[in-house]
PDB file of N, CA and C in Angstrom:
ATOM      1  N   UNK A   1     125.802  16.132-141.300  1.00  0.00           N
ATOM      2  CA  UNK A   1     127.202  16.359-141.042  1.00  0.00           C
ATOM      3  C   UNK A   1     127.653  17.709-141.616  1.00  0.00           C
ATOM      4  N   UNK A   2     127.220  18.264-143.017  1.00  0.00           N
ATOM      5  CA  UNK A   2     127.562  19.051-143.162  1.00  0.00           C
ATOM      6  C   UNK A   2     126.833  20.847-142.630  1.00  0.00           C
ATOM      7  N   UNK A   3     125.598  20.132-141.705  1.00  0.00           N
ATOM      8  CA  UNK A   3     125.631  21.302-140.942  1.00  0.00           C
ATOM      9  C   UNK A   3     126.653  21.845-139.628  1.00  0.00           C
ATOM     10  N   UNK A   4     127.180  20.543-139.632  1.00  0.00           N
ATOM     11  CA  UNK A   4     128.065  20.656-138.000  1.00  0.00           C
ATOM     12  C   UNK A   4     129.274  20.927-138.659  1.00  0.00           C
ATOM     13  N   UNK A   5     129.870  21.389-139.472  1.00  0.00           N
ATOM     14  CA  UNK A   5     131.301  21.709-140.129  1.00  0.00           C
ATOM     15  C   UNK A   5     131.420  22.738-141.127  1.00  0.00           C
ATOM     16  N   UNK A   6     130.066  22.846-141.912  1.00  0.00           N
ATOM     17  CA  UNK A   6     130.498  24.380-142.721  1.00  0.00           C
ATOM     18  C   UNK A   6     130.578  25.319-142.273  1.00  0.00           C
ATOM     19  N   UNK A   7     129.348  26.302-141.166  1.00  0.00           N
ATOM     20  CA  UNK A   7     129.002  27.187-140.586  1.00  0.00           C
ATOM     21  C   UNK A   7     130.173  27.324-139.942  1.00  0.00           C
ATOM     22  N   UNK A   8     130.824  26.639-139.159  1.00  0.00           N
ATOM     23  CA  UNK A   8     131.996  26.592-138.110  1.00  0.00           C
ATOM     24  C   UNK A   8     133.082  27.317-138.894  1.00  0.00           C
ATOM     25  N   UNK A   9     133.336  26.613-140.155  1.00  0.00           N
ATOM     26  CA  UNK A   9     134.411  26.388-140.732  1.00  0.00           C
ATOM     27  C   UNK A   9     134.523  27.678-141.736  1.00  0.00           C
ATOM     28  N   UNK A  10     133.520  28.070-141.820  1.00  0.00           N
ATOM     29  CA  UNK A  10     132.804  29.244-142.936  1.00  0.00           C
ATOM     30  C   UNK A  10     133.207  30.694-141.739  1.00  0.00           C
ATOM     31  N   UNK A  11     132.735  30.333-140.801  1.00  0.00           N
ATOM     32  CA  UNK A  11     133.676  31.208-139.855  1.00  0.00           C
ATOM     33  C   UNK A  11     135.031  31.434-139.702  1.00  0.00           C
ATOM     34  N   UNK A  12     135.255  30.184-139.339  1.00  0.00           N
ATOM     35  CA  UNK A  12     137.009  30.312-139.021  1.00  0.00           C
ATOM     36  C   UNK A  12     137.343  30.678-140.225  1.00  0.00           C
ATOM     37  N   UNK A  13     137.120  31.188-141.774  1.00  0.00           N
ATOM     38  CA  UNK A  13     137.978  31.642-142.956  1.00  0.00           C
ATOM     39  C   UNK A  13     137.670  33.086-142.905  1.00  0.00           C
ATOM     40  N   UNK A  14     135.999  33.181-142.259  1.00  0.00           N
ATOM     41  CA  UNK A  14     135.735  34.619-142.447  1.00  0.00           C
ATOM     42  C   UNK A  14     136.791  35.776-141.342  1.00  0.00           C
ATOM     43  N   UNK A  15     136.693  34.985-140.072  1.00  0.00           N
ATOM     44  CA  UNK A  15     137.669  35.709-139.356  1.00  0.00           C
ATOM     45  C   UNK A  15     139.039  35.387-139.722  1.00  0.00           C
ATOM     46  N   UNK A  16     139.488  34.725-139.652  1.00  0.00           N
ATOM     47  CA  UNK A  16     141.155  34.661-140.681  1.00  0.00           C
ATOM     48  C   UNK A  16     141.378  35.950-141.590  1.00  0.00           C
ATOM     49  N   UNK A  17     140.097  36.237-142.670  1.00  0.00           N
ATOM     50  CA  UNK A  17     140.188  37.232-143.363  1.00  0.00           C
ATOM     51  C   UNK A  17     139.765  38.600-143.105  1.00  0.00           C
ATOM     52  N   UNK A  18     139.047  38.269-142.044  1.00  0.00           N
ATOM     53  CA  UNK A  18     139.033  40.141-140.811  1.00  0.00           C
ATOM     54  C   UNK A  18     139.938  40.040-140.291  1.00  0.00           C
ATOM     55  N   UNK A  19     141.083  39.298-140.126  1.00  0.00           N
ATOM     56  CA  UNK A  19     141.925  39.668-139.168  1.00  0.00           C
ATOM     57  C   UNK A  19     143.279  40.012-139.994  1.00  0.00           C
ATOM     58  N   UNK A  20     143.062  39.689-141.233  1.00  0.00           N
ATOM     59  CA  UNK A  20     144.129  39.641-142.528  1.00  0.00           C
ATOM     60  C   UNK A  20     144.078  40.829-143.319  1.00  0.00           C
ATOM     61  N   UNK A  21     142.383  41.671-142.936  1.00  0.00           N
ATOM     62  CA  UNK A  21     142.272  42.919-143.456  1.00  0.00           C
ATOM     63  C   UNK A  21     142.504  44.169-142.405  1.00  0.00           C
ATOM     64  N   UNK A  22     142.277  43.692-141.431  1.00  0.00           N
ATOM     65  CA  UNK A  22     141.887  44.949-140.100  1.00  0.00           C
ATOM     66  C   UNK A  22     143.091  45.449-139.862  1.00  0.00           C
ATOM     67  N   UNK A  23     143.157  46.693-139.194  1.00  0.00           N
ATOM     68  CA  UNK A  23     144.909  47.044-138.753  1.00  0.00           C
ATOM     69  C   UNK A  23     144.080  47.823-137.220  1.00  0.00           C
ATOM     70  N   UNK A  24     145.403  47.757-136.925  1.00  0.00           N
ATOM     71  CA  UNK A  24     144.985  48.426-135.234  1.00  0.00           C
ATOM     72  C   UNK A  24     144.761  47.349-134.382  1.00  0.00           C
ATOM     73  N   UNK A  25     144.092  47.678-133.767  1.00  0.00           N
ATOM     74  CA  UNK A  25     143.216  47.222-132.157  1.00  0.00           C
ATOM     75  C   UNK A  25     141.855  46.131-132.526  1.00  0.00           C
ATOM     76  N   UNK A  26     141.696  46.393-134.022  1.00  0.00           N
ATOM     77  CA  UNK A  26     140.813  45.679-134.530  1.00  0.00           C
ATOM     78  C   UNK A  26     141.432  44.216-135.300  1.00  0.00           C
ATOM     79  N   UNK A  27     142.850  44.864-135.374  1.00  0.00           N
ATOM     80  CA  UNK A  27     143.643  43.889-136.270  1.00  0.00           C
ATOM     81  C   UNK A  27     143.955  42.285-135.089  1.00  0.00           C
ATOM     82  N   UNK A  28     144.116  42.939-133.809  1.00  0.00           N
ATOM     83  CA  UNK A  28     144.475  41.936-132.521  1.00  0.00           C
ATOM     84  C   UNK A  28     143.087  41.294-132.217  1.00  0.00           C
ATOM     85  N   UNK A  29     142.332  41.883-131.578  1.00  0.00           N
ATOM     86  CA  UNK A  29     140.546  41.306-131.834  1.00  0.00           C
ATOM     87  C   UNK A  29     140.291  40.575-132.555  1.00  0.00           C
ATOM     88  N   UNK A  30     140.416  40.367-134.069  1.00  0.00           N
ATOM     89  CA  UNK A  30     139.635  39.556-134.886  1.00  0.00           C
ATOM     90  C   UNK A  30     141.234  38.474-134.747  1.00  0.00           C
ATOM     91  N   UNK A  31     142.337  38.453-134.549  1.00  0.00           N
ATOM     92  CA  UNK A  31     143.260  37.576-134.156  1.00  0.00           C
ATOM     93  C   UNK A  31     142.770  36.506-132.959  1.00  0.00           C
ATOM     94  N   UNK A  32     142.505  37.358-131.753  1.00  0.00           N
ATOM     95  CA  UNK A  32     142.019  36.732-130.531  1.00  0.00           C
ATOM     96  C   UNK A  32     140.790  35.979-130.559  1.00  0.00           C
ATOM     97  N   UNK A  33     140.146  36.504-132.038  1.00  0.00           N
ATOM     98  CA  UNK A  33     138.765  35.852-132.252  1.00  0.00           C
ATOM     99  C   UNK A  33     138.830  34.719-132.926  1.00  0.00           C
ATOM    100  N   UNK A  34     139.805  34.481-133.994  1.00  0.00           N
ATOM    101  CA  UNK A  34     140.413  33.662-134.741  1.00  0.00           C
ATOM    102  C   UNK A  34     141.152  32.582-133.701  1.00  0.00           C
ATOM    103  N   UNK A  35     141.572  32.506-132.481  1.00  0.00           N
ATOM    104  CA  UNK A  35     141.920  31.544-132.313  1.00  0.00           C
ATOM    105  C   UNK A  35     141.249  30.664-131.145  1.00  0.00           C
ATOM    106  N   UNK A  36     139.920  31.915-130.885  1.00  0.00           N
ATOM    107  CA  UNK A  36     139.116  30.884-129.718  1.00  0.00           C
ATOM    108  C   UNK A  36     138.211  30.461-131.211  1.00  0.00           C
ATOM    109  N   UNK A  37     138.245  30.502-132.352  1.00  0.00           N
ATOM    110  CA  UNK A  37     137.298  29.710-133.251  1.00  0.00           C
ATOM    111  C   UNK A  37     137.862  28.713-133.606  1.00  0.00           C
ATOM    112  N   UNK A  38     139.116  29.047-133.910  1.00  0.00           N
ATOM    113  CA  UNK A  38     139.585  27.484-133.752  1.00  0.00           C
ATOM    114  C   UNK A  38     139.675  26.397-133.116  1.00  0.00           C
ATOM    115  N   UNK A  39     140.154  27.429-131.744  1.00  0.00           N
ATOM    116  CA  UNK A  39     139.387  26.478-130.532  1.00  0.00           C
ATOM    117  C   UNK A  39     138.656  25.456-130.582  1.00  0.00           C
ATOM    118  N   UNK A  40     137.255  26.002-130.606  1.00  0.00           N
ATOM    119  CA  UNK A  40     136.230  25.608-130.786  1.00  0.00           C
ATOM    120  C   UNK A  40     135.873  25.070-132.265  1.00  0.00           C
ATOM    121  N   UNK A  41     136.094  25.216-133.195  1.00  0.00           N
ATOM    122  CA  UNK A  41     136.464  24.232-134.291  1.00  0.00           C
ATOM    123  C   UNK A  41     137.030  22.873-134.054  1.00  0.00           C
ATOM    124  N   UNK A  42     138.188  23.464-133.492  1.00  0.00           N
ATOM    125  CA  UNK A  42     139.025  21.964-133.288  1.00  0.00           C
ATOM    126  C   UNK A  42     138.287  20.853-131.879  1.00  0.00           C
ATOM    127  N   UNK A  43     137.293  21.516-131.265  1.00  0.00           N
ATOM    128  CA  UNK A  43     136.804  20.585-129.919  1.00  0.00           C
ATOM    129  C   UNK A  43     135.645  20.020-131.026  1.00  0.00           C
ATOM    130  N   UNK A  44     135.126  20.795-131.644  1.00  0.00           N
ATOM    131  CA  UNK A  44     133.568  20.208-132.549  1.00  0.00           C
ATOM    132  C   UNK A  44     133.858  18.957-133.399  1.00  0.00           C
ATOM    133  N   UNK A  45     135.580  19.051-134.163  1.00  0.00           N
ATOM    134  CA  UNK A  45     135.715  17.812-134.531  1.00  0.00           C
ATOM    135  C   UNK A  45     136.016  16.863-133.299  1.00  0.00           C
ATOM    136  N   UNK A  46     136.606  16.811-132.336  1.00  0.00           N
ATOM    137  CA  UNK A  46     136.996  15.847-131.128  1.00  0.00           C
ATOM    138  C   UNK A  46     135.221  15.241-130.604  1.00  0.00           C
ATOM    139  N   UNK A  47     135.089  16.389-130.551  1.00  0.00           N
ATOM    140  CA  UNK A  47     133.026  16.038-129.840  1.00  0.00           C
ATOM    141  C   UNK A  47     132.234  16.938-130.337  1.00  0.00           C
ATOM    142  N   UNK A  48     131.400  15.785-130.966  1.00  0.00           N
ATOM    143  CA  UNK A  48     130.479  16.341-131.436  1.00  0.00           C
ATOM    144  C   UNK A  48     129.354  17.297-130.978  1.00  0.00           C
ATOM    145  N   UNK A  49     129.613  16.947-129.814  1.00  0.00           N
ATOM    146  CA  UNK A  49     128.197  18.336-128.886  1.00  0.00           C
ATOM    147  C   UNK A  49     129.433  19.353-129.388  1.00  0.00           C
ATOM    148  N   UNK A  50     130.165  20.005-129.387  1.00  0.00           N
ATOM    149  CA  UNK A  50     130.775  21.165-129.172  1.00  0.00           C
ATOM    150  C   UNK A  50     130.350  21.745-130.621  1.00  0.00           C
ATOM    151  N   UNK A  51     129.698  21.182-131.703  1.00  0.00           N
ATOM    152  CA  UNK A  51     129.634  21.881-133.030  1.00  0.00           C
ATOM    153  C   UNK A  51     128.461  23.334-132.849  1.00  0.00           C
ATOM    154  N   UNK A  52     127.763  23.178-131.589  1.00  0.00           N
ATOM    155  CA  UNK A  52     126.682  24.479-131.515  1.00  0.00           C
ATOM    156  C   UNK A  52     128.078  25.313-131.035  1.00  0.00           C
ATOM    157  N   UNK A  53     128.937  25.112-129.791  1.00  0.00           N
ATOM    158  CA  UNK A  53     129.401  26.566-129.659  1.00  0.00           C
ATOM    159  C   UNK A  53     130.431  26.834-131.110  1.00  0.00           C
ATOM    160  N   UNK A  54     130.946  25.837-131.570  1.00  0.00           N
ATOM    161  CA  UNK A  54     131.932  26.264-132.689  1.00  0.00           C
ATOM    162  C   UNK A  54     130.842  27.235-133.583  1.00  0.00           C
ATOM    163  N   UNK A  55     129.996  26.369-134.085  1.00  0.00           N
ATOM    164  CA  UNK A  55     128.494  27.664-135.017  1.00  0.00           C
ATOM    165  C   UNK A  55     128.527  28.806-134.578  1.00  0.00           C
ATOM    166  N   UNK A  56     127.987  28.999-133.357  1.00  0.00           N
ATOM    167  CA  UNK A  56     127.859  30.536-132.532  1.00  0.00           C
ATOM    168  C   UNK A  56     129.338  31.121-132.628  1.00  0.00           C
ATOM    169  N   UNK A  57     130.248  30.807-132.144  1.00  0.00           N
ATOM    170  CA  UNK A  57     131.321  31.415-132.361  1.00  0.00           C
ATOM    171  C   UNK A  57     131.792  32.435-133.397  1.00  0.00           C
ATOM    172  N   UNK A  58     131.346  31.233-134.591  1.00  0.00           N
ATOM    173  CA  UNK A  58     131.972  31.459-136.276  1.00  0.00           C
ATOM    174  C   UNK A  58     130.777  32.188-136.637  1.00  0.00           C
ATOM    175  N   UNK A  59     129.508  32.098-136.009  1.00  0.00           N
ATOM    176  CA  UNK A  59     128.907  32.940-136.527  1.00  0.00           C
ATOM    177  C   UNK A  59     128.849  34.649-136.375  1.00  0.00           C
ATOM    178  N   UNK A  60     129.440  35.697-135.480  1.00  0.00           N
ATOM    179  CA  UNK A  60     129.954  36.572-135.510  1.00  0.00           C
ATOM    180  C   UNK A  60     130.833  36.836-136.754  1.00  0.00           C
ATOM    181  N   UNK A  61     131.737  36.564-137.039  1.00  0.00           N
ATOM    182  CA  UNK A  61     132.930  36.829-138.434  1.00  0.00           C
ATOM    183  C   UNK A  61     132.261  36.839-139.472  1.00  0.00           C
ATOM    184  N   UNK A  62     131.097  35.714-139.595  1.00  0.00           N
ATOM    185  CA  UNK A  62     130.408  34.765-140.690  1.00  0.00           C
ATOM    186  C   UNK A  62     129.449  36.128-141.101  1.00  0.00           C
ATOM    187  N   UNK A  63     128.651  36.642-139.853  1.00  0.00           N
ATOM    188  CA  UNK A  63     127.440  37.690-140.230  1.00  0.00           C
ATOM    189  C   UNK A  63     128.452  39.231-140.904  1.00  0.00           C
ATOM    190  N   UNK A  64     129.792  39.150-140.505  1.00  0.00           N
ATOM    191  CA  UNK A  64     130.538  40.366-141.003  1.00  0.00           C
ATOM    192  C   UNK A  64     130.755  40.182-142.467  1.00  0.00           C
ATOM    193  N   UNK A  65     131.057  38.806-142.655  1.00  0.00           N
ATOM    194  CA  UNK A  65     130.913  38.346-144.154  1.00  0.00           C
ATOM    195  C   UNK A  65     130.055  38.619-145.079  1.00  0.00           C
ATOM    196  N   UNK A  66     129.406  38.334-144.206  1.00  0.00           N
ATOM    197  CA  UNK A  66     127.958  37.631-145.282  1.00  0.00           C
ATOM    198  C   UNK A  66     127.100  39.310-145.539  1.00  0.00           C
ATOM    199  N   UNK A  67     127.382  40.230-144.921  1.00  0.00           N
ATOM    200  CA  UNK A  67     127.112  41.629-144.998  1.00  0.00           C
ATOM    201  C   UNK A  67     128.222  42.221-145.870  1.00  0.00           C
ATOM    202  N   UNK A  68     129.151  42.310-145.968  1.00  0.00           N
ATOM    203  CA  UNK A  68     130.402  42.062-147.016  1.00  0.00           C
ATOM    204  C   UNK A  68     129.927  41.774-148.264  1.00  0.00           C
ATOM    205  N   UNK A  69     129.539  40.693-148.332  1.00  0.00           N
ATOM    206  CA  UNK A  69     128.814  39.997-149.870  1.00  0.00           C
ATOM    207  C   UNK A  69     127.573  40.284-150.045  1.00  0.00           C
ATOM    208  N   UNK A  70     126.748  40.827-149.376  1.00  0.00           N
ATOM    209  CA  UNK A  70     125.396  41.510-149.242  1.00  0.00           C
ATOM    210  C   UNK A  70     126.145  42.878-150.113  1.00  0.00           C
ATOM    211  N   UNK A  71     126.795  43.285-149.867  1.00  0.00           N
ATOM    212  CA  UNK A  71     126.960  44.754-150.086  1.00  0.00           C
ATOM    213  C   UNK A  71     127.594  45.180-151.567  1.00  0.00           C
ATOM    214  N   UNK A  72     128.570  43.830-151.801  1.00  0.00           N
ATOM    215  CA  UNK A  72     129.020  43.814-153.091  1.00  0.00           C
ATOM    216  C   UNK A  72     128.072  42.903-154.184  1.00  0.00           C
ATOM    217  N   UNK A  73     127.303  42.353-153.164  1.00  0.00           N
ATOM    218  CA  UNK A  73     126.425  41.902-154.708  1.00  0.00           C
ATOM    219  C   UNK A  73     125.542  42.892-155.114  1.00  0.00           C
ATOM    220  N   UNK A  74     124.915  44.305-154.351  1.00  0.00           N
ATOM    221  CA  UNK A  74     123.891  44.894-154.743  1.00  0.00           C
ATOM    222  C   UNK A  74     125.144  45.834-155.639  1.00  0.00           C
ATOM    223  N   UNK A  75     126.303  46.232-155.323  1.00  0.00           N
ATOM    224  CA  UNK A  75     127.092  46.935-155.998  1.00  0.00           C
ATOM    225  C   UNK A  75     127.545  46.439-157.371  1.00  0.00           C
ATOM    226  N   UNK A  76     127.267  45.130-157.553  1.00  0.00           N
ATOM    227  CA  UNK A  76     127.961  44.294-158.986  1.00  0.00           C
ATOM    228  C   UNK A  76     127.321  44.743-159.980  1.00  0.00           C
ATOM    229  N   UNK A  77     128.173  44.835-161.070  1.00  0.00           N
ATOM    230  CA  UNK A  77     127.512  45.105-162.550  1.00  0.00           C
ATOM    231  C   UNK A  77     127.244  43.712-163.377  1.00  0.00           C
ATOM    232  N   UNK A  78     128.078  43.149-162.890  1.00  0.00           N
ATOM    233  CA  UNK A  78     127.750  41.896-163.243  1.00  0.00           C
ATOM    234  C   UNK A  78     127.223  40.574-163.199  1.00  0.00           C
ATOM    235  N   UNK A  79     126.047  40.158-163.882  1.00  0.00           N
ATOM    236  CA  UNK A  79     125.230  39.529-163.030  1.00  0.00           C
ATOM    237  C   UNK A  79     125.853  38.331-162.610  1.00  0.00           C
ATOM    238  N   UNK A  80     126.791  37.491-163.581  1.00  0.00           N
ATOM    239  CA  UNK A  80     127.711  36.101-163.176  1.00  0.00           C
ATOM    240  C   UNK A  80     128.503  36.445-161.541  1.00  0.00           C
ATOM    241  N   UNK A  81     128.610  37.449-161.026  1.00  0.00           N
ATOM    242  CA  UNK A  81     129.569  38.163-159.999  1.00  0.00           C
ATOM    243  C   UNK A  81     128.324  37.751-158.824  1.00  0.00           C
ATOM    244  N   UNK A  82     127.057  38.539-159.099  1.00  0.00           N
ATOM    245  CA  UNK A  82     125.828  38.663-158.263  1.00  0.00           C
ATOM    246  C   UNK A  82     125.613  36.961-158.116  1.00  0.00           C
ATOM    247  N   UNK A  83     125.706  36.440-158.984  1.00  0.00           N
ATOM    248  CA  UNK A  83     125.093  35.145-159.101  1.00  0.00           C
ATOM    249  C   UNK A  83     126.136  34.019-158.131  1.00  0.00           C
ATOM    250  N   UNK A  84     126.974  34.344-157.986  1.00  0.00           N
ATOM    251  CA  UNK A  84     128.189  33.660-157.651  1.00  0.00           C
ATOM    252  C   UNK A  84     128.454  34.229-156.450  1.00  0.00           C
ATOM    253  N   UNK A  85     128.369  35.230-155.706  1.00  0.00           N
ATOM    254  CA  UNK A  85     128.090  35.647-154.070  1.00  0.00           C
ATOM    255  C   UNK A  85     126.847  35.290-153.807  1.00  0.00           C
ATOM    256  N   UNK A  86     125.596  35.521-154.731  1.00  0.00           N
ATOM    257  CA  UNK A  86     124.705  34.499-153.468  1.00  0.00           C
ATOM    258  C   UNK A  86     124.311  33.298-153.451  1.00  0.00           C
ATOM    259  N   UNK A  87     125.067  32.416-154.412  1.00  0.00           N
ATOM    260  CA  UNK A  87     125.456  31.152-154.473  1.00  0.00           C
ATOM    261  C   UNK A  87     125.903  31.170-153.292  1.00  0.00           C
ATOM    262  N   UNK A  88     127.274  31.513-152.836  1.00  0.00           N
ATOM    263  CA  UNK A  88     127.909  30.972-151.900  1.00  0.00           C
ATOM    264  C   UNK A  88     127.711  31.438-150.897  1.00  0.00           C
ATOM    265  N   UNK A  89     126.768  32.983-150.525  1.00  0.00           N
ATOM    266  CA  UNK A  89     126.065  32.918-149.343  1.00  0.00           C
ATOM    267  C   UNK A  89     125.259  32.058-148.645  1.00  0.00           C
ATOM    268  N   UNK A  90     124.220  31.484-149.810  1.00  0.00           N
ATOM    269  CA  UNK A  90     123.576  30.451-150.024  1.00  0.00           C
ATOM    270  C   UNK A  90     124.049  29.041-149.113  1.00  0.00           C
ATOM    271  N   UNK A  91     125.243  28.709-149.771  1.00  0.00           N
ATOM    272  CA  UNK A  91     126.094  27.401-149.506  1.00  0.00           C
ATOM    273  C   UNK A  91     126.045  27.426-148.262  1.00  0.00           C
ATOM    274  N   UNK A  92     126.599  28.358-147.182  1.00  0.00           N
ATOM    275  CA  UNK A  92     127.274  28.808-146.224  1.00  0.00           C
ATOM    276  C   UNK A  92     126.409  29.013-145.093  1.00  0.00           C
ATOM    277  N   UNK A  93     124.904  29.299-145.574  1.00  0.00           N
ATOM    278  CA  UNK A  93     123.878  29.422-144.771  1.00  0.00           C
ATOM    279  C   UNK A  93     122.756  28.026-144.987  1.00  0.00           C
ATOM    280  N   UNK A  94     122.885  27.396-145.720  1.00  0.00           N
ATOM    281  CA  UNK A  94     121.922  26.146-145.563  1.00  0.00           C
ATOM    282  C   UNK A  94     122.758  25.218-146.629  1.00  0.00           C
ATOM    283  N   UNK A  95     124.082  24.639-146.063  1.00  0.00           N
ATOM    284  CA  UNK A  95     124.413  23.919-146.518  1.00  0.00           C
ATOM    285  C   UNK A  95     124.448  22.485-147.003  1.00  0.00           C
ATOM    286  N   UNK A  96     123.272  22.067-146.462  1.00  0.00           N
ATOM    287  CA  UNK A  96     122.581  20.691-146.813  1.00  0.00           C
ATOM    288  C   UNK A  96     121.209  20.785-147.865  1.00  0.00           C
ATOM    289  N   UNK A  97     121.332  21.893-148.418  1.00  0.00           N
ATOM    290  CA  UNK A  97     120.242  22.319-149.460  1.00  0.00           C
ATOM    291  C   UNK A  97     120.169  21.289-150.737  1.00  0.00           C
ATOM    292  N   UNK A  98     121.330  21.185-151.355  1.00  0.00           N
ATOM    293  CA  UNK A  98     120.885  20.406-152.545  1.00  0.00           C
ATOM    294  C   UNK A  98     120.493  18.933-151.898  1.00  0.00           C
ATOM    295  N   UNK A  99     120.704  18.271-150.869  1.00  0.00           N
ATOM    296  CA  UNK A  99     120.324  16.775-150.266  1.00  0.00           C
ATOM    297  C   UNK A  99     119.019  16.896-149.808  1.00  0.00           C
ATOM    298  N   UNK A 100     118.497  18.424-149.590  1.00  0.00           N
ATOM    299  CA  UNK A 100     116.692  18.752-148.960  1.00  0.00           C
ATOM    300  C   UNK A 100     116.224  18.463-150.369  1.00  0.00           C
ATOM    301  N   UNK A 101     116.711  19.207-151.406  1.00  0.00           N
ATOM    302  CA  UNK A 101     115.969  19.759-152.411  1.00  0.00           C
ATOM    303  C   UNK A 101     115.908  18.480-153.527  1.00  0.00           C
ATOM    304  N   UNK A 102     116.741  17.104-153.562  1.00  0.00           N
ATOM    305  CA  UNK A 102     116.510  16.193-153.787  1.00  0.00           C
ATOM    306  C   UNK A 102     115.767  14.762-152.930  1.00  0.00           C
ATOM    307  N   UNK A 103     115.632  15.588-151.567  1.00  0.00           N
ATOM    308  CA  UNK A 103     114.658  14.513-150.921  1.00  0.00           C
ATOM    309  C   UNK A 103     113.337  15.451-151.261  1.00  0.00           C
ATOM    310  N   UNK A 104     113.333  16.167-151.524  1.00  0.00           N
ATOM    311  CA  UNK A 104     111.776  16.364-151.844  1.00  0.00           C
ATOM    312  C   UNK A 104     111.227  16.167-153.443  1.00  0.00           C
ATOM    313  N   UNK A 105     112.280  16.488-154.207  1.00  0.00           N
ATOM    314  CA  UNK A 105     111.839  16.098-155.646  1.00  0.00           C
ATOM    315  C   UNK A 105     111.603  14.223-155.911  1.00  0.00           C
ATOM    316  N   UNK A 106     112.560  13.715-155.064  1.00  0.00           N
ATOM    317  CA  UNK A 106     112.177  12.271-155.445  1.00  0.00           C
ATOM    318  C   UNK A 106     112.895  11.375-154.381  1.00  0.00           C
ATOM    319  N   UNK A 107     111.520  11.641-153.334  1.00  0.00           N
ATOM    320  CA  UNK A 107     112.038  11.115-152.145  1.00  0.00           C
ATOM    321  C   UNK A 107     112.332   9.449-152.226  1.00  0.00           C
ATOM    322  N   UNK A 108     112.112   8.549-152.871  1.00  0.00           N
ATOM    323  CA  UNK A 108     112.355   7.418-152.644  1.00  0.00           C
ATOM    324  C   UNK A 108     114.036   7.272-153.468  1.00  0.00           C
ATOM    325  N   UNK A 109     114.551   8.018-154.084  1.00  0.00           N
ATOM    326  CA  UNK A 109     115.765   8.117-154.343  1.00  0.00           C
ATOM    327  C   UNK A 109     116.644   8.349-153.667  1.00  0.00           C
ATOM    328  N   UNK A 110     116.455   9.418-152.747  1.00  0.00           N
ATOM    329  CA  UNK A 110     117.127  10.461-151.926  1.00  0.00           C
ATOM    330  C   UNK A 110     117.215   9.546-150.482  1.00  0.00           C
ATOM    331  N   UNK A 111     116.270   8.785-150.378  1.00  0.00           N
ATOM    332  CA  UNK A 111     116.240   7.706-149.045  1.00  0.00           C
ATOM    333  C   UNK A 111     117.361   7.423-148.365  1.00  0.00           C
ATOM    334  N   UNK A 112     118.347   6.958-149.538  1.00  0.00           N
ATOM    335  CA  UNK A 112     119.600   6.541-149.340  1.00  0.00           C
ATOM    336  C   UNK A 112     120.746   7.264-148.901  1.00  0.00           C
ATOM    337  N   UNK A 113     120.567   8.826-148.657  1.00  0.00           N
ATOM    338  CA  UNK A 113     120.943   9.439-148.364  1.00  0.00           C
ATOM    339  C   UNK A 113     121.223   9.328-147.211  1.00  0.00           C
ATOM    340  N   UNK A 114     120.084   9.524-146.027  1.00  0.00           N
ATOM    341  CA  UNK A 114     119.853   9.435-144.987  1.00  0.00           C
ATOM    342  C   UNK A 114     119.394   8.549-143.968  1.00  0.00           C
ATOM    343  N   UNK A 115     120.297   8.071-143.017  1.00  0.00           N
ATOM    344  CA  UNK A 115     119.786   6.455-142.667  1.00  0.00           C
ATOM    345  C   UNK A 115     118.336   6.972-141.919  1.00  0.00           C
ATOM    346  N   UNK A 116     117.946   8.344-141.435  1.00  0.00           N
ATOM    347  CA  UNK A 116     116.717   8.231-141.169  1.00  0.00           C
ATOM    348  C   UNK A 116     115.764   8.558-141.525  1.00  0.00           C
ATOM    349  N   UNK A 117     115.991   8.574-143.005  1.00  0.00           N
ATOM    350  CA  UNK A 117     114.848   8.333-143.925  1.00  0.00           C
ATOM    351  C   UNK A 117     114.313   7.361-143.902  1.00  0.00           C
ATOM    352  N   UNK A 118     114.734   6.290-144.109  1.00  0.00           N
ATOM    353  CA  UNK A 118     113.974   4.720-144.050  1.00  0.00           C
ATOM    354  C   UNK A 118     113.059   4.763-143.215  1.00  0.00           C
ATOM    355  N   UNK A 119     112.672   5.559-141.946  1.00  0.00           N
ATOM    356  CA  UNK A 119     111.871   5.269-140.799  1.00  0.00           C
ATOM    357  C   UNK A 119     110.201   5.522-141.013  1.00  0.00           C
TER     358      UNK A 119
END
């Protein structure tokens, strides 16, 4: 579940905030982009097939981001700063990581996680 709603959703904030920084012709674009993601946000919660185009969508804004935080973490002096953008690059790009990374440390725990684990 939480692959079908972060990526989407990780978009729709990233463009919100290109469109909150941009001025011009770029400022209307990332607007017009912002509201077919919502769009498509808002159909992915109604139906669930629609969560690939909401992803693809959000993923444009998302890769402007995530190059954004690429750029200020190699620029940080500080490593808690560095540590804390690619944390949440991290999050944003494989957001079901800590539920992988405890089905593999102790998979008969983690079972319960997933009803199709049991299988």
């Amino acid at each position: 579940m939480l692959r079908m709603i972060v990526p989407p959703l990780a978009g729709l904030w990233a463009a919100f905030h290109l469109w909150q920084g941009s001025t011009g012709w770029l400022r209307r674009f990332w607007c017009e982009y912002f509201a077919i993601a919502m769009g498509a946000f808002t159909l992915s919660l109604i139906w669930r097939e629609w969560s690939g185009l909401a992803a693809a969508v959000g993923a444009v804004p998302l890769g402007w981001m995530l190059r954004d935080w690429r750029r200020r973490t190699i620029t940080a002096r500080n490593a808690s700063q560095k540590a804390l953008l690619a944390g949440m690059a991290l999050a944003i790009a494989v957001p079901d990581l800590p539920f992988a990374a405890a089905r593999i440390v102790s998979p008969a725990q983690a079972s319960g996680l997933w009803p199709e684990a049991a299988d």
